[in-house]
C-alpha atoms as a PDB file:
ATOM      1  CA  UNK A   1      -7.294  -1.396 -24.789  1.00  0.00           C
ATOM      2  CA  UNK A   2      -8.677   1.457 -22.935  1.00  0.00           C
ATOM      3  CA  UNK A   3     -10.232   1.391 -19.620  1.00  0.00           C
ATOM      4  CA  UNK A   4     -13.773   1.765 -20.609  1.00  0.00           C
ATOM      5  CA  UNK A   5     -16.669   2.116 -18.321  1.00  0.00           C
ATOM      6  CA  UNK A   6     -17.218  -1.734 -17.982  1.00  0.00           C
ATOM      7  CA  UNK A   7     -13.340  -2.625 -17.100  1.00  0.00           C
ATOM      8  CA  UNK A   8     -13.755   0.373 -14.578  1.00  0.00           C
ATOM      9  CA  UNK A   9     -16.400  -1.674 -13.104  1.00  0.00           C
ATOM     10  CA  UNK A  10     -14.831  -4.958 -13.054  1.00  0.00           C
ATOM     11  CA  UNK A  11     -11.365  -3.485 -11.158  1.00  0.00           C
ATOM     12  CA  UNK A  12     -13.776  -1.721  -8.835  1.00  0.00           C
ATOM     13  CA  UNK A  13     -15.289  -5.174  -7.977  1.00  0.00           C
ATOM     14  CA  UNK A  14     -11.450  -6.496  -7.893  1.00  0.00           C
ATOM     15  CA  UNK A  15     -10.550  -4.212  -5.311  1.00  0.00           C
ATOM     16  CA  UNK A  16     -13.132  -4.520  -3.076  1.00  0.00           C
ATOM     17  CA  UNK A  17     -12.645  -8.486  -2.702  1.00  0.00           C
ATOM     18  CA  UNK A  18     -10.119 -10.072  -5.560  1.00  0.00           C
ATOM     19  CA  UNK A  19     -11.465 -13.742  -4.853  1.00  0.00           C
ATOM     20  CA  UNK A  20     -14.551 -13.111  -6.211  1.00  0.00           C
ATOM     21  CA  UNK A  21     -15.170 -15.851  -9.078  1.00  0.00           C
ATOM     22  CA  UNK A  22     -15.671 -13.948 -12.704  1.00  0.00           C
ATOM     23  CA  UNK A  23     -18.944 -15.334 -12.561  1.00  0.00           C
ATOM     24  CA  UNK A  24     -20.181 -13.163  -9.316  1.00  0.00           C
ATOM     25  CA  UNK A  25     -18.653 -10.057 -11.205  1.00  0.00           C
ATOM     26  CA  UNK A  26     -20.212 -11.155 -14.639  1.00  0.00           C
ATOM     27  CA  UNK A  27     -23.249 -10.671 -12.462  1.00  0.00           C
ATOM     28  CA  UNK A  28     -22.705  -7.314 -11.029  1.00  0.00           C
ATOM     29  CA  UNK A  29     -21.076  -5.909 -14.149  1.00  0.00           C
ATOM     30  CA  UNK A  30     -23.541  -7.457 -16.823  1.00  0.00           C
ATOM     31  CA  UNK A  31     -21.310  -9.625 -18.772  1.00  0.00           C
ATOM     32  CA  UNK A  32     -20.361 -13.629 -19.111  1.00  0.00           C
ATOM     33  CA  UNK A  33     -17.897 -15.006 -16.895  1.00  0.00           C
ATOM     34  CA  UNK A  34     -15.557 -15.747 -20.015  1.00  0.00           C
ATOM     35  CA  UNK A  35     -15.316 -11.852 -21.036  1.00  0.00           C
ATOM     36  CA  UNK A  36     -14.836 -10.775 -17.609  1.00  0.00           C
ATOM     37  CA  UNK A  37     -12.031 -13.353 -17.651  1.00  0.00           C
ATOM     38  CA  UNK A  38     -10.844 -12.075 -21.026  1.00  0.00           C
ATOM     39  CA  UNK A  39     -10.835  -8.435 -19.557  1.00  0.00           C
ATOM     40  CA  UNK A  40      -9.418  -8.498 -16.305  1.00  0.00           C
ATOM     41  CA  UNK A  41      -6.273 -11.202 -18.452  1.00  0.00           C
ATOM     42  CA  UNK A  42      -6.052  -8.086 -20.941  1.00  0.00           C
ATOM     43  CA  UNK A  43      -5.419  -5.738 -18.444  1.00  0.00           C
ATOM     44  CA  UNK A  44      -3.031  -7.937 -16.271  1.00  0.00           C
ATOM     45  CA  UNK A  45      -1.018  -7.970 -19.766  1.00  0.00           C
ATOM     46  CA  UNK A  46      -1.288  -4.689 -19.856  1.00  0.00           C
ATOM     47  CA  UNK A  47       0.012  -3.609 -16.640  1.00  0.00           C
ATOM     48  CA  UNK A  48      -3.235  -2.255 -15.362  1.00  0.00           C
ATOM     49  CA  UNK A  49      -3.889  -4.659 -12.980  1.00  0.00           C
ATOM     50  CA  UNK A  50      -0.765  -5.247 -11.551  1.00  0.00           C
ATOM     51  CA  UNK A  51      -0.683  -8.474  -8.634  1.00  0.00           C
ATOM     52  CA  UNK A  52      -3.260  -9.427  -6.210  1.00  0.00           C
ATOM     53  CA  UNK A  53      -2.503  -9.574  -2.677  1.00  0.00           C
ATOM     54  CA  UNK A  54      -3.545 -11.012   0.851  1.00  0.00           C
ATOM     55  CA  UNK A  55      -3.914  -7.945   2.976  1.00  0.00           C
ATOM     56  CA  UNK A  56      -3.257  -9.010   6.943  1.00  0.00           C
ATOM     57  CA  UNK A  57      -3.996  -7.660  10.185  1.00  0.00           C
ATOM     58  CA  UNK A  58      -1.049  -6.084  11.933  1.00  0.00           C
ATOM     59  CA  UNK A  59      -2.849  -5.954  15.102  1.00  0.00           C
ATOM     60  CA  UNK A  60      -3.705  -9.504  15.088  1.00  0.00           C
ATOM     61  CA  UNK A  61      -0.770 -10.857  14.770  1.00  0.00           C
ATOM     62  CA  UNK A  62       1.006  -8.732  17.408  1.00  0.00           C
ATOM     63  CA  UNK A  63       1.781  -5.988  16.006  1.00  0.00           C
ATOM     64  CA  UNK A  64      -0.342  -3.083  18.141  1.00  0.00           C
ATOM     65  CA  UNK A  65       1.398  -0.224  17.057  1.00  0.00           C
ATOM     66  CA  UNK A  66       0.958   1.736  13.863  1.00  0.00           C
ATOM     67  CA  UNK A  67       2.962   4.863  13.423  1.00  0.00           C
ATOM     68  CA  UNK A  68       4.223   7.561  10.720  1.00  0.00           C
ATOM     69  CA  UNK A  69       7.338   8.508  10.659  1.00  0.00           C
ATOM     70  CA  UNK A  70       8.840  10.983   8.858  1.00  0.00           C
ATOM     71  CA  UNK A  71      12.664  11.154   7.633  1.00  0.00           C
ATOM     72  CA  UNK A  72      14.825  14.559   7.209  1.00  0.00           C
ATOM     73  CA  UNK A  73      17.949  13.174   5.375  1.00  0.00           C
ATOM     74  CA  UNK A  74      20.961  14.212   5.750  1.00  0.00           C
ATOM     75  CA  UNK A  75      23.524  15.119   3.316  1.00  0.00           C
ATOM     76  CA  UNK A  76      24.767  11.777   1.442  1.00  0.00           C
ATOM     77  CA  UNK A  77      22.247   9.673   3.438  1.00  0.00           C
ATOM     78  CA  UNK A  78      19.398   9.554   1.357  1.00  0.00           C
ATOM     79  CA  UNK A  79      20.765   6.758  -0.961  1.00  0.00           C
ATOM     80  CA  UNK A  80      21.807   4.863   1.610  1.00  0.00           C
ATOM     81  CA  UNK A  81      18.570   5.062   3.282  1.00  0.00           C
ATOM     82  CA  UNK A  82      16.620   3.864   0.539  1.00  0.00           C
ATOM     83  CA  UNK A  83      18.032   0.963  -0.090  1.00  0.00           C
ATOM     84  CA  UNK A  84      18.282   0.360   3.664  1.00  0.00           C
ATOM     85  CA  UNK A  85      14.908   0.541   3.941  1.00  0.00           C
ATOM     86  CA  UNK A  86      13.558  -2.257   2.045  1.00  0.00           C
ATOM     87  CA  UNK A  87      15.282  -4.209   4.545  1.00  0.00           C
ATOM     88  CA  UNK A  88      12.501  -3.305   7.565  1.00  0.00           C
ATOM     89  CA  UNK A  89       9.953  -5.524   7.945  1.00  0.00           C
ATOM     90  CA  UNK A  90       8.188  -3.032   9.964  1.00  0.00           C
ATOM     91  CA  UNK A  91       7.703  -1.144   7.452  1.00  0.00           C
ATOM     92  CA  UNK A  92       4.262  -0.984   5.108  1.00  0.00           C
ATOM     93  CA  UNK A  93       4.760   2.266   3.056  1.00  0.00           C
ATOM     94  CA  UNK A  94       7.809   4.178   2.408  1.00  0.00           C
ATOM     95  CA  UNK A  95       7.298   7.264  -0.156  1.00  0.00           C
ATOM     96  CA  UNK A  96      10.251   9.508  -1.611  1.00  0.00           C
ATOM     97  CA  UNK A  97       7.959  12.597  -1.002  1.00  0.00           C
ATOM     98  CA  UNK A  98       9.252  16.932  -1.702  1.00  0.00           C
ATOM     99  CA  UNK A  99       8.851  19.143   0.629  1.00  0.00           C
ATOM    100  CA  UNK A 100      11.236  19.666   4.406  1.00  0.00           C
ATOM    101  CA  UNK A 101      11.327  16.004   4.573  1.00  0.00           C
ATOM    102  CA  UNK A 102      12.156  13.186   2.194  1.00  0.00           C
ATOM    103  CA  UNK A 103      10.332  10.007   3.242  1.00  0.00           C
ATOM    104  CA  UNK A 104       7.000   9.550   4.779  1.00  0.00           C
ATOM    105  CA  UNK A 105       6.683   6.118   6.327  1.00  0.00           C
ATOM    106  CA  UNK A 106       4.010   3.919   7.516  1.00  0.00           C
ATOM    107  CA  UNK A 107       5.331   1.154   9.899  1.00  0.00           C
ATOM    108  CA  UNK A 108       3.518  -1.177  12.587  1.00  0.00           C
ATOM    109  CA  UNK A 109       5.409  -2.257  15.921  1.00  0.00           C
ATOM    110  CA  UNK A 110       4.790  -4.166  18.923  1.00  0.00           C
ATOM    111  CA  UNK A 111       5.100  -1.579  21.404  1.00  0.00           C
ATOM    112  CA  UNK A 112       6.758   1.794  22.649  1.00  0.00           C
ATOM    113  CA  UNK A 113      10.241  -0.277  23.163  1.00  0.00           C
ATOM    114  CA  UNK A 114      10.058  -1.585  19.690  1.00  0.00           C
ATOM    115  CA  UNK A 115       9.345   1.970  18.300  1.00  0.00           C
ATOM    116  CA  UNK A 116      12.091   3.346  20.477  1.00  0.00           C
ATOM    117  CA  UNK A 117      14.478   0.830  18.688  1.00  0.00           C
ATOM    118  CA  UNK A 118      13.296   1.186  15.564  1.00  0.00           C
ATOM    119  CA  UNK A 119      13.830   4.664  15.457  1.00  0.00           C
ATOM    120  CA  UNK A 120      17.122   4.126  17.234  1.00  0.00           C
ATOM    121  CA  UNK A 121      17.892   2.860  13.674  1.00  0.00           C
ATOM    122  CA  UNK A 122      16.715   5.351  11.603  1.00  0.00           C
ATOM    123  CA  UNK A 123      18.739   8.902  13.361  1.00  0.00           C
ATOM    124  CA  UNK A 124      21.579   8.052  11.283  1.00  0.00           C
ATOM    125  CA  UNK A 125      20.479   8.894   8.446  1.00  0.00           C
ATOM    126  CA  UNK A 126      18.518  11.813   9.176  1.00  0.00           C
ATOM    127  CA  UNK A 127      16.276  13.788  11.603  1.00  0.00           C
ATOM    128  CA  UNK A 128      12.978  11.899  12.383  1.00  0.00           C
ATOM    129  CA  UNK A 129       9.162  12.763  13.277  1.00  0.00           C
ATOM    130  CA  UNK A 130       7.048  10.341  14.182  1.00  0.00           C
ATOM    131  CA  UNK A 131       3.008  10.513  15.032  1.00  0.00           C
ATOM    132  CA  UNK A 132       0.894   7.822  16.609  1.00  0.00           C
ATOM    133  CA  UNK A 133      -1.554   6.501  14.078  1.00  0.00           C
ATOM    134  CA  UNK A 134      -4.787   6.354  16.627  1.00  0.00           C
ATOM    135  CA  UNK A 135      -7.244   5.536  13.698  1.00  0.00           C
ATOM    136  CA  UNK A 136      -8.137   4.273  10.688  1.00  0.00           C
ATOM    137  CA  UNK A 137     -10.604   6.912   8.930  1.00  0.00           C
ATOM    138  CA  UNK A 138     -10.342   5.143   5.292  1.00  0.00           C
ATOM    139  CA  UNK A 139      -9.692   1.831   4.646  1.00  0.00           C
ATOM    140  CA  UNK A 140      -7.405   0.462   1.796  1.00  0.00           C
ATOM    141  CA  UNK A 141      -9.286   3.287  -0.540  1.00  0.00           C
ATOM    142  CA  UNK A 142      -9.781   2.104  -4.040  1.00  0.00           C
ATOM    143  CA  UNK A 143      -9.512   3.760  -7.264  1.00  0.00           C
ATOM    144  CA  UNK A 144     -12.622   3.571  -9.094  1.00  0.00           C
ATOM    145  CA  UNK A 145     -12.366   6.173 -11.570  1.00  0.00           C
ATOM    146  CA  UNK A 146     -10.040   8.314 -13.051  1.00  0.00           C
ATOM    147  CA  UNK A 147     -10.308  10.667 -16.158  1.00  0.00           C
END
């Protein structure tokens, strides 16, 4: 199964709101509830679409702090690291990334003390930068197309 023009259309509807019944993107798309069904269960089969997820607020629910930080590692610690990292909960993104620096993280805290302990954590296994996260300039971006 490829990802044709139409199945482009129905994950772009997925990704802007996933609870949308497959009759509302029949609609928008131009095809019966039942094949937009029968697409969207191909491609979870497939691997294209991949989970569905409930997307929260870090701010509202205390967490007023969003930060990146970045992660030198140093020599035998990047292993170690990456398996310690799972183990954050403060922690939304983590990407293996080339360049000076190995990791690139996004985490949300409570506050400058929590972010002061956090990173507490994080100089043994390397030499940290971290920048303040002021805005949000795009929002959970979607892929729409690719070719």
């Amino acid at each position: 199964m490829s990802v044709d023009l139409l199945n482009w259309k129905i994950l772009q509807c997925l990704q802007e709101h996933a609870r949308q019944s497959n009759a509302e993107i029949g609609r928008k798309v131009g095809i019966s509830s039942p094949a937009v069904s029968e697409r969207i269960k191909k491609m979870e089969d497939l691997g294209i679409i991949t989970g569905y997820k409930t997307v929260v607020s870090p701010f509202d629910v205390g967490y007023q702090l969003k930060a990146i930080i970045t992660i030198r590692a140093f020599m035998g610690k990047l292993k170690p690291f990456l398996q310690k990292v799972k183990t954050y909960k403060e922690v939304l993104n983590c990407y293996r990334i080339t360049g000076n620096e190995n990791i690139v993280m996004e985490v949300v805290l409570k506050d400058q003390k929590h972010l002061e302990k956090f990173i507490d954590q994080l100089i043994s296994y390397g030499e940290t930068k971290t920048q303040i996260v002021l805005s949000n300039v795009i929002e959970n971006a979607a892929i729409t197309k690719v070719k």
